[in-house]
PDB file of N, CA and C in Angstrom:
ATOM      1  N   UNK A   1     -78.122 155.262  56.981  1.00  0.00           N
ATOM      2  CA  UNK A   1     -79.557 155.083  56.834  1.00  0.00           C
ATOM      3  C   UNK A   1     -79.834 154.441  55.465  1.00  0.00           C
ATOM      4  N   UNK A   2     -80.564 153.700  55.459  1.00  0.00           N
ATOM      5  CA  UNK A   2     -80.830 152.576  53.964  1.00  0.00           C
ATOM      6  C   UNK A   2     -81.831 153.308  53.165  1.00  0.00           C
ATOM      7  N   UNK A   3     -81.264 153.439  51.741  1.00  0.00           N
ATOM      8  CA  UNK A   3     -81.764 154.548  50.853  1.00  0.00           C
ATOM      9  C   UNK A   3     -83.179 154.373  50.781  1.00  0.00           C
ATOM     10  N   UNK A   4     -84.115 153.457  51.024  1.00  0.00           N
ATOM     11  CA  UNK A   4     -85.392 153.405  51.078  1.00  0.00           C
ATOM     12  C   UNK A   4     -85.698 153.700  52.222  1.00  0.00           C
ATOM     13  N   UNK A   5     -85.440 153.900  53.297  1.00  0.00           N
ATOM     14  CA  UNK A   5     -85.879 155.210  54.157  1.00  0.00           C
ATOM     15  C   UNK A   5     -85.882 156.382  53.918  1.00  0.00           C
ATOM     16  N   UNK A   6     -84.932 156.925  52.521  1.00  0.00           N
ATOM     17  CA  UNK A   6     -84.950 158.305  52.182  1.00  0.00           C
ATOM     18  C   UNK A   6     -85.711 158.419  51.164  1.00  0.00           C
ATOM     19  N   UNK A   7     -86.440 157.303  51.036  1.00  0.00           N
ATOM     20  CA  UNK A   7     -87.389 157.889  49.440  1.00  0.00           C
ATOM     21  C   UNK A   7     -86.792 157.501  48.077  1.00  0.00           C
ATOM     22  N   UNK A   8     -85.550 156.683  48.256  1.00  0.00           N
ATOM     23  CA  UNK A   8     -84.355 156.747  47.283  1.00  0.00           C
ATOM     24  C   UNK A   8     -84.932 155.319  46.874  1.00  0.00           C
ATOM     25  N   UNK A   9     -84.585 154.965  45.912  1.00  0.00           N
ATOM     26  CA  UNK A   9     -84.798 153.367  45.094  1.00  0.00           C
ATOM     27  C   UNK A   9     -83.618 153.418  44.056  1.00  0.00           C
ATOM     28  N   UNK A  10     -82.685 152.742  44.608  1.00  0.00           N
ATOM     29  CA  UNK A  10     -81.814 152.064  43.637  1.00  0.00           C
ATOM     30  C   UNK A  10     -81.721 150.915  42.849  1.00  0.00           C
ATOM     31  N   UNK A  11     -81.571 151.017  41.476  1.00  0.00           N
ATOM     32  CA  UNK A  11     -80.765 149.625  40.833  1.00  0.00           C
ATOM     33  C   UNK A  11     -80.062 149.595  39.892  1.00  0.00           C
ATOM     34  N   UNK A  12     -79.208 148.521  39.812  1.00  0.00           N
ATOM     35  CA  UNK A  12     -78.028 148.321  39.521  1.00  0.00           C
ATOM     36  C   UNK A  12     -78.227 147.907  38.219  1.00  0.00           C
ATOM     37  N   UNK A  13     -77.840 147.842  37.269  1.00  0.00           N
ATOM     38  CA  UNK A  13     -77.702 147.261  35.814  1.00  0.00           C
ATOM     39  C   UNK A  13     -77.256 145.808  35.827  1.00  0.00           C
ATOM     40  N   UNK A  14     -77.868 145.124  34.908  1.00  0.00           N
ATOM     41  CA  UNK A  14     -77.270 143.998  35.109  1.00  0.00           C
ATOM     42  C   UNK A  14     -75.499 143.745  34.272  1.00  0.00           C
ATOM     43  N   UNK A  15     -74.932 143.034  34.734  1.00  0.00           N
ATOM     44  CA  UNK A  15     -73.240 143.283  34.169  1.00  0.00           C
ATOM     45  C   UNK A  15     -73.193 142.098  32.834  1.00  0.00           C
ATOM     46  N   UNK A  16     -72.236 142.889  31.818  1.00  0.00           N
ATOM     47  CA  UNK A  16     -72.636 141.774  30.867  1.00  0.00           C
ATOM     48  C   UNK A  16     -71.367 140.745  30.789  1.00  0.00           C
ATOM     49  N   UNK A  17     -70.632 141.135  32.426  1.00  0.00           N
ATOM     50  CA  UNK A  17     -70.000 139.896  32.333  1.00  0.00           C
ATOM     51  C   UNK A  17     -70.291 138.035  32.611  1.00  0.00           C
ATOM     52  N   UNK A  18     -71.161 138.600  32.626  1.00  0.00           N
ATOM     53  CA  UNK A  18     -71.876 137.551  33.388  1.00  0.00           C
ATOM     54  C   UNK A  18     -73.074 136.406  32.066  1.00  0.00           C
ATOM     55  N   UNK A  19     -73.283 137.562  30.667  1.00  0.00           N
ATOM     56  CA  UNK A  19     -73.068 137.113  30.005  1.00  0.00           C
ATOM     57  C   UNK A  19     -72.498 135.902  29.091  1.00  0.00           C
ATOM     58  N   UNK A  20     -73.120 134.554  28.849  1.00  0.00           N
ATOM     59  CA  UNK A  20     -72.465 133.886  27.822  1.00  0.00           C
ATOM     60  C   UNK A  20     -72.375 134.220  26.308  1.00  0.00           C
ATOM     61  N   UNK A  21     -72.658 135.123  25.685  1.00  0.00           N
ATOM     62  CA  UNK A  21     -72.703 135.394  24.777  1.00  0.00           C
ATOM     63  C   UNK A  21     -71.308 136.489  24.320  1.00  0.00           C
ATOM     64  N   UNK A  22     -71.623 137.499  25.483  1.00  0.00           N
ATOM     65  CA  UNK A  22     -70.329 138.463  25.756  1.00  0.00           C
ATOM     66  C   UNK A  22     -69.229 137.391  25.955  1.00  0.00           C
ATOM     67  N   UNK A  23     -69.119 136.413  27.043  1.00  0.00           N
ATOM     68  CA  UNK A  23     -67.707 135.501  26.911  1.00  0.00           C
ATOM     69  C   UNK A  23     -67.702 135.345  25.878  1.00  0.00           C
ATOM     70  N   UNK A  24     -68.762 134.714  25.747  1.00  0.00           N
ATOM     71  CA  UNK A  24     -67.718 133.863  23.714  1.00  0.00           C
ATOM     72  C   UNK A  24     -67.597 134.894  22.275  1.00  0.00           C
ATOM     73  N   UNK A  25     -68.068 135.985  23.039  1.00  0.00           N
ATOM     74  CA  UNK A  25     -67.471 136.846  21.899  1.00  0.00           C
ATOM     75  C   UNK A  25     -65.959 137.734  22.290  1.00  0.00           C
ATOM     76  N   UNK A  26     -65.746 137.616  23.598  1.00  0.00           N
ATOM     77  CA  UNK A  26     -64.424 137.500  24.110  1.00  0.00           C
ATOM     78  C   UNK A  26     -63.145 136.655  23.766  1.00  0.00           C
ATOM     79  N   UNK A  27     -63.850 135.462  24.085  1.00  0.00           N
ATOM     80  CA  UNK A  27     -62.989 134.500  23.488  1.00  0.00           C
ATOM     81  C   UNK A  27     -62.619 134.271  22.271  1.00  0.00           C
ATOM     82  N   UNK A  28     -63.638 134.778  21.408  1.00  0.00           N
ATOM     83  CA  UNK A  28     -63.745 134.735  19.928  1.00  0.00           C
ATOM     84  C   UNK A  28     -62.565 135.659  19.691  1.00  0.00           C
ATOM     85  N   UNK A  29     -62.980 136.692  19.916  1.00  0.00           N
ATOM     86  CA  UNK A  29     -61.808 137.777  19.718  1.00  0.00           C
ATOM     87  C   UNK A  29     -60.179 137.578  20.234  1.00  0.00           C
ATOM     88  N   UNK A  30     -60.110 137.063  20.999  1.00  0.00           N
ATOM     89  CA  UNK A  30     -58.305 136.778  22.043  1.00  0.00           C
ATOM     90  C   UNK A  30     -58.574 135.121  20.920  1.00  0.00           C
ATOM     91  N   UNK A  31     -59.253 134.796  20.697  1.00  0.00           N
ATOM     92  CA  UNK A  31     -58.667 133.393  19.978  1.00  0.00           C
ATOM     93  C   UNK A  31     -58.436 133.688  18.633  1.00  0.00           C
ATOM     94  N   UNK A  32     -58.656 134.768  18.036  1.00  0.00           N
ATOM     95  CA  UNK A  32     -58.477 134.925  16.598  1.00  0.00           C
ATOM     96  C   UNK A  32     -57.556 135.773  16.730  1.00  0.00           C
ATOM     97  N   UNK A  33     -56.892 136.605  17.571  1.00  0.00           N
ATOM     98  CA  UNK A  33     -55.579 137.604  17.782  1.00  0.00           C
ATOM     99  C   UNK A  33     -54.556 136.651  17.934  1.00  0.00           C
ATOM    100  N   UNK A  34     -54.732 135.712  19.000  1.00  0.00           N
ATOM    101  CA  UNK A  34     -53.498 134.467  19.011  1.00  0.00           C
ATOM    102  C   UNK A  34     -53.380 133.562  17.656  1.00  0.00           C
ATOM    103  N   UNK A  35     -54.010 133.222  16.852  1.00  0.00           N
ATOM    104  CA  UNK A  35     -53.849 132.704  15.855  1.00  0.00           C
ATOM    105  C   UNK A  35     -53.478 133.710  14.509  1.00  0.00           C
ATOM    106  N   UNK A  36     -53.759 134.908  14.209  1.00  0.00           N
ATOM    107  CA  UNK A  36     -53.068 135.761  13.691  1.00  0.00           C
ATOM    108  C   UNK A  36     -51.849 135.953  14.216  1.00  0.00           C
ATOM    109  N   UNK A  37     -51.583 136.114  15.655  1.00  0.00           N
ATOM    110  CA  UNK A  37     -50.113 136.179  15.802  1.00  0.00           C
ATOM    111  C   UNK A  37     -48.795 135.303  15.730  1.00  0.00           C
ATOM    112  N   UNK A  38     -49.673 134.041  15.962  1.00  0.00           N
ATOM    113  CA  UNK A  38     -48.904 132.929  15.664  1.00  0.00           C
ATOM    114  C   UNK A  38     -48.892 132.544  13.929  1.00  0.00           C
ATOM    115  N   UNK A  39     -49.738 133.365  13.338  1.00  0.00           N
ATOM    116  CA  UNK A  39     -49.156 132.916  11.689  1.00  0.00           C
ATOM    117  C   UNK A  39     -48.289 134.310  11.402  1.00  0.00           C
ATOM    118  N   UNK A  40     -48.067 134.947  12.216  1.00  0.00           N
ATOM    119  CA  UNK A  40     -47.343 136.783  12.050  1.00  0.00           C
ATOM    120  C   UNK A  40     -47.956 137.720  10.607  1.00  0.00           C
ATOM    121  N   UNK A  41     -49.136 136.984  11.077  1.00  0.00           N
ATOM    122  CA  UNK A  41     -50.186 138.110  10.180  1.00  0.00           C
ATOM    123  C   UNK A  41     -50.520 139.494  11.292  1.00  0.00           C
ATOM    124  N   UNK A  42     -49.987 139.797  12.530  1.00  0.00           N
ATOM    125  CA  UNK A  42     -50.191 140.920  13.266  1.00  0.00           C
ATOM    126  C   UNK A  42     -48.948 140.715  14.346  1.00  0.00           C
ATOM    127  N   UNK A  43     -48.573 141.471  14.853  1.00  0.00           N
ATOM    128  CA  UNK A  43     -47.856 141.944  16.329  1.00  0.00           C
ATOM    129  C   UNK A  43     -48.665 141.702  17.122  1.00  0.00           C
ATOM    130  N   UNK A  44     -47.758 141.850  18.231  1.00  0.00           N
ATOM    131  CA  UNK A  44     -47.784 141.170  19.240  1.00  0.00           C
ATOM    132  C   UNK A  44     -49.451 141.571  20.763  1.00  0.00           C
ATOM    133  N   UNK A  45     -49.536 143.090  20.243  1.00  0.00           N
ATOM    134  CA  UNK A  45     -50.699 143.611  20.902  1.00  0.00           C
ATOM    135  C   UNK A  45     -51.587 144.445  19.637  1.00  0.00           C
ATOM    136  N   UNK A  46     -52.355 145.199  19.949  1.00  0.00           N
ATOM    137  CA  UNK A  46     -53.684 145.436  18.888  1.00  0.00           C
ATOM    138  C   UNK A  46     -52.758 146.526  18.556  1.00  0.00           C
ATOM    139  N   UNK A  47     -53.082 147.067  17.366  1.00  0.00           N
ATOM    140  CA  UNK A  47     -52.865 148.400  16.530  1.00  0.00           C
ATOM    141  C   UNK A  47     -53.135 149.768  17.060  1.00  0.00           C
ATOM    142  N   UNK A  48     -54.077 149.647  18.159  1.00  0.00           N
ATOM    143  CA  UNK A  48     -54.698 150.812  18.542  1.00  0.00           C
ATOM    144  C   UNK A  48     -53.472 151.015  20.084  1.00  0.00           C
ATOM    145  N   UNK A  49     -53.132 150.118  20.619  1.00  0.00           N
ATOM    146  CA  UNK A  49     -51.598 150.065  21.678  1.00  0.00           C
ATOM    147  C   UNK A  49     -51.088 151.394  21.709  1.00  0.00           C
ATOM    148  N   UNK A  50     -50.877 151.710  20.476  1.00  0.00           N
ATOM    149  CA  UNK A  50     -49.720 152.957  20.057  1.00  0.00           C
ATOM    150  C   UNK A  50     -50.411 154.141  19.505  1.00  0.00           C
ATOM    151  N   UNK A  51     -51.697 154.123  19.702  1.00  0.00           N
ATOM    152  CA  UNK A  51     -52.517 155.297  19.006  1.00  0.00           C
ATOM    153  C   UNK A  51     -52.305 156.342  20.457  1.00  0.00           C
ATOM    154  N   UNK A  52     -52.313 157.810  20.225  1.00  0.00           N
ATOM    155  CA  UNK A  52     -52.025 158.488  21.552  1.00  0.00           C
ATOM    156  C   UNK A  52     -53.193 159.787  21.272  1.00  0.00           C
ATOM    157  N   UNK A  53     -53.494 160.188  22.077  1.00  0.00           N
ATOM    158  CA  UNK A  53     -54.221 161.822  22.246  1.00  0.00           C
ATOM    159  C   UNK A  53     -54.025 162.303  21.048  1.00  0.00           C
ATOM    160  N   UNK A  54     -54.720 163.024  20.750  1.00  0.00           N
ATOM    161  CA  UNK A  54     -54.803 164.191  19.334  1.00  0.00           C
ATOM    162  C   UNK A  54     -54.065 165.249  19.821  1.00  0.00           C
ATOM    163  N   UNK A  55     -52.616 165.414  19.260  1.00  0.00           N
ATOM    164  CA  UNK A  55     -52.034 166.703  20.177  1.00  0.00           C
ATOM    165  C   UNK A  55     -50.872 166.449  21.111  1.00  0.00           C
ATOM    166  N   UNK A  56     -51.344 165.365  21.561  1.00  0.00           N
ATOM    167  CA  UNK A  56     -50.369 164.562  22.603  1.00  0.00           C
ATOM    168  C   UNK A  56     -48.782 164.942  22.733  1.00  0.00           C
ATOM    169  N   UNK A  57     -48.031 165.626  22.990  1.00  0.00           N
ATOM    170  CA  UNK A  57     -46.233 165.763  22.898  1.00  0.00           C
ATOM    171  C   UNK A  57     -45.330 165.238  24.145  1.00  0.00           C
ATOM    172  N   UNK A  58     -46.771 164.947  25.048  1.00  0.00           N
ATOM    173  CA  UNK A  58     -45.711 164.085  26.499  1.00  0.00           C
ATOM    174  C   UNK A  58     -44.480 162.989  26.142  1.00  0.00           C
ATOM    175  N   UNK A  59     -43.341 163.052  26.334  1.00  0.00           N
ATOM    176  CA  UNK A  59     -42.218 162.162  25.577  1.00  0.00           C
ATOM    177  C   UNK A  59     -42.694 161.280  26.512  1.00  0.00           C
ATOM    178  N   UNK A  60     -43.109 160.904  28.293  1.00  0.00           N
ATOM    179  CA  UNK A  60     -43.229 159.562  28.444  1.00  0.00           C
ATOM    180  C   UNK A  60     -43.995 159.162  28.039  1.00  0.00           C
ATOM    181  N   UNK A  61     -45.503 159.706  27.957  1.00  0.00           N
ATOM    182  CA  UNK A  61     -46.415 159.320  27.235  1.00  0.00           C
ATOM    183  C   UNK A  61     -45.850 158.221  26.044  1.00  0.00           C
ATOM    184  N   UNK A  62     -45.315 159.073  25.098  1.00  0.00           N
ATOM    185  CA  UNK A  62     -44.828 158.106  23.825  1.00  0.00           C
ATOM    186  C   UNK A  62     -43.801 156.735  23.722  1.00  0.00           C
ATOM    187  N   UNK A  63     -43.410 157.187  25.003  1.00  0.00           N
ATOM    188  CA  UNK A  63     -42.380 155.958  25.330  1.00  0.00           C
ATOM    189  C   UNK A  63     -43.418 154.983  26.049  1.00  0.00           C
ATOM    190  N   UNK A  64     -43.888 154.948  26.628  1.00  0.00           N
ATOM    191  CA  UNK A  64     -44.873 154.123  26.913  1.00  0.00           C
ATOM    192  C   UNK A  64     -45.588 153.951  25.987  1.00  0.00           C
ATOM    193  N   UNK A  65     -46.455 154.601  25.053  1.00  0.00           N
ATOM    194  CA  UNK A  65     -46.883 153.816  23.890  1.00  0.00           C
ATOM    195  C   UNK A  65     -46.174 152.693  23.246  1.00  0.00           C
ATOM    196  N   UNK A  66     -45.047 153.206  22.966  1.00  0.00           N
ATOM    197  CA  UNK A  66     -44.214 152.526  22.218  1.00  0.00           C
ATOM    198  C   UNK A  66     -43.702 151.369  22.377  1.00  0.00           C
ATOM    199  N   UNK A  67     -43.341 151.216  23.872  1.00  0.00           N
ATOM    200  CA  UNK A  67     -43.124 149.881  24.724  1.00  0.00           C
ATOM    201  C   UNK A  67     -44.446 149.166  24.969  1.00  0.00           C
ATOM    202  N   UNK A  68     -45.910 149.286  25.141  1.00  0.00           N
ATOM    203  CA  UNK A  68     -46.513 148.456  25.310  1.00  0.00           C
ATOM    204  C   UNK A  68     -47.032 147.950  24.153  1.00  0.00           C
ATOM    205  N   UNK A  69     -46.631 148.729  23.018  1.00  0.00           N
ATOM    206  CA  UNK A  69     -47.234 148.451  21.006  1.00  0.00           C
ATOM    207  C   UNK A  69     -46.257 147.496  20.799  1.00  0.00           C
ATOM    208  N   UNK A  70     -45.041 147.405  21.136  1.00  0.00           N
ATOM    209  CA  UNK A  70     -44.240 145.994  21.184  1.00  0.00           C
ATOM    210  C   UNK A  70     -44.315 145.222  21.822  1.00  0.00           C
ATOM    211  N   UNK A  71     -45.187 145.464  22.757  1.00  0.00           N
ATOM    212  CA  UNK A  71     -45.618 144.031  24.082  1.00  0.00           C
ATOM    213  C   UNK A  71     -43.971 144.172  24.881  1.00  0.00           C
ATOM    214  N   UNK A  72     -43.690 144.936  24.966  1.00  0.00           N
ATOM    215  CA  UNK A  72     -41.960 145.073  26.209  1.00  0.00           C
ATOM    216  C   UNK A  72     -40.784 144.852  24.992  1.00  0.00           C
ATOM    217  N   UNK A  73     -41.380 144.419  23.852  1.00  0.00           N
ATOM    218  CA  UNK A  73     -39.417 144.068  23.445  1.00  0.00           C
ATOM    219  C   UNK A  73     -38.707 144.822  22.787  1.00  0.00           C
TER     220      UNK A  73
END
């Protein structure tokens, strides 16, 4: 039954992918990470990669941090 037969009124937010402003502050961002990485002023993924739970002691957990904070190598 279609929610305005029940009295119901939905709407949706608009998405800010859809956004040009959000892209190019996307792009802004992945274009200034590739050019830091290519002068090896940073590694290979962000700093925060390897940040884990407050508390956290899961060993895969950390092994997986650890492998995706090196980007696999």
């Amino acid at each position: 039954m279609p929610l305005l037969q029940l009295g119901m009124q939905v709407h949706r937010a608009e998405s800010l992918n859809d956004s040009p402003v959000f892209a190019r502050a996307l792009a802004d961002i992945a274009s200034k990470h590739l050019a830091d990485y290519s002068t090896g002023a940073i590694g290979p993924t962000s700093t925060q990669m390897a940040l884990r739970c407050p508390g956290c002691t899961n060993a895969t957990c950390g092994q997986q941090k650890n492998y995706f904070a090196k980007a696999g190598l």
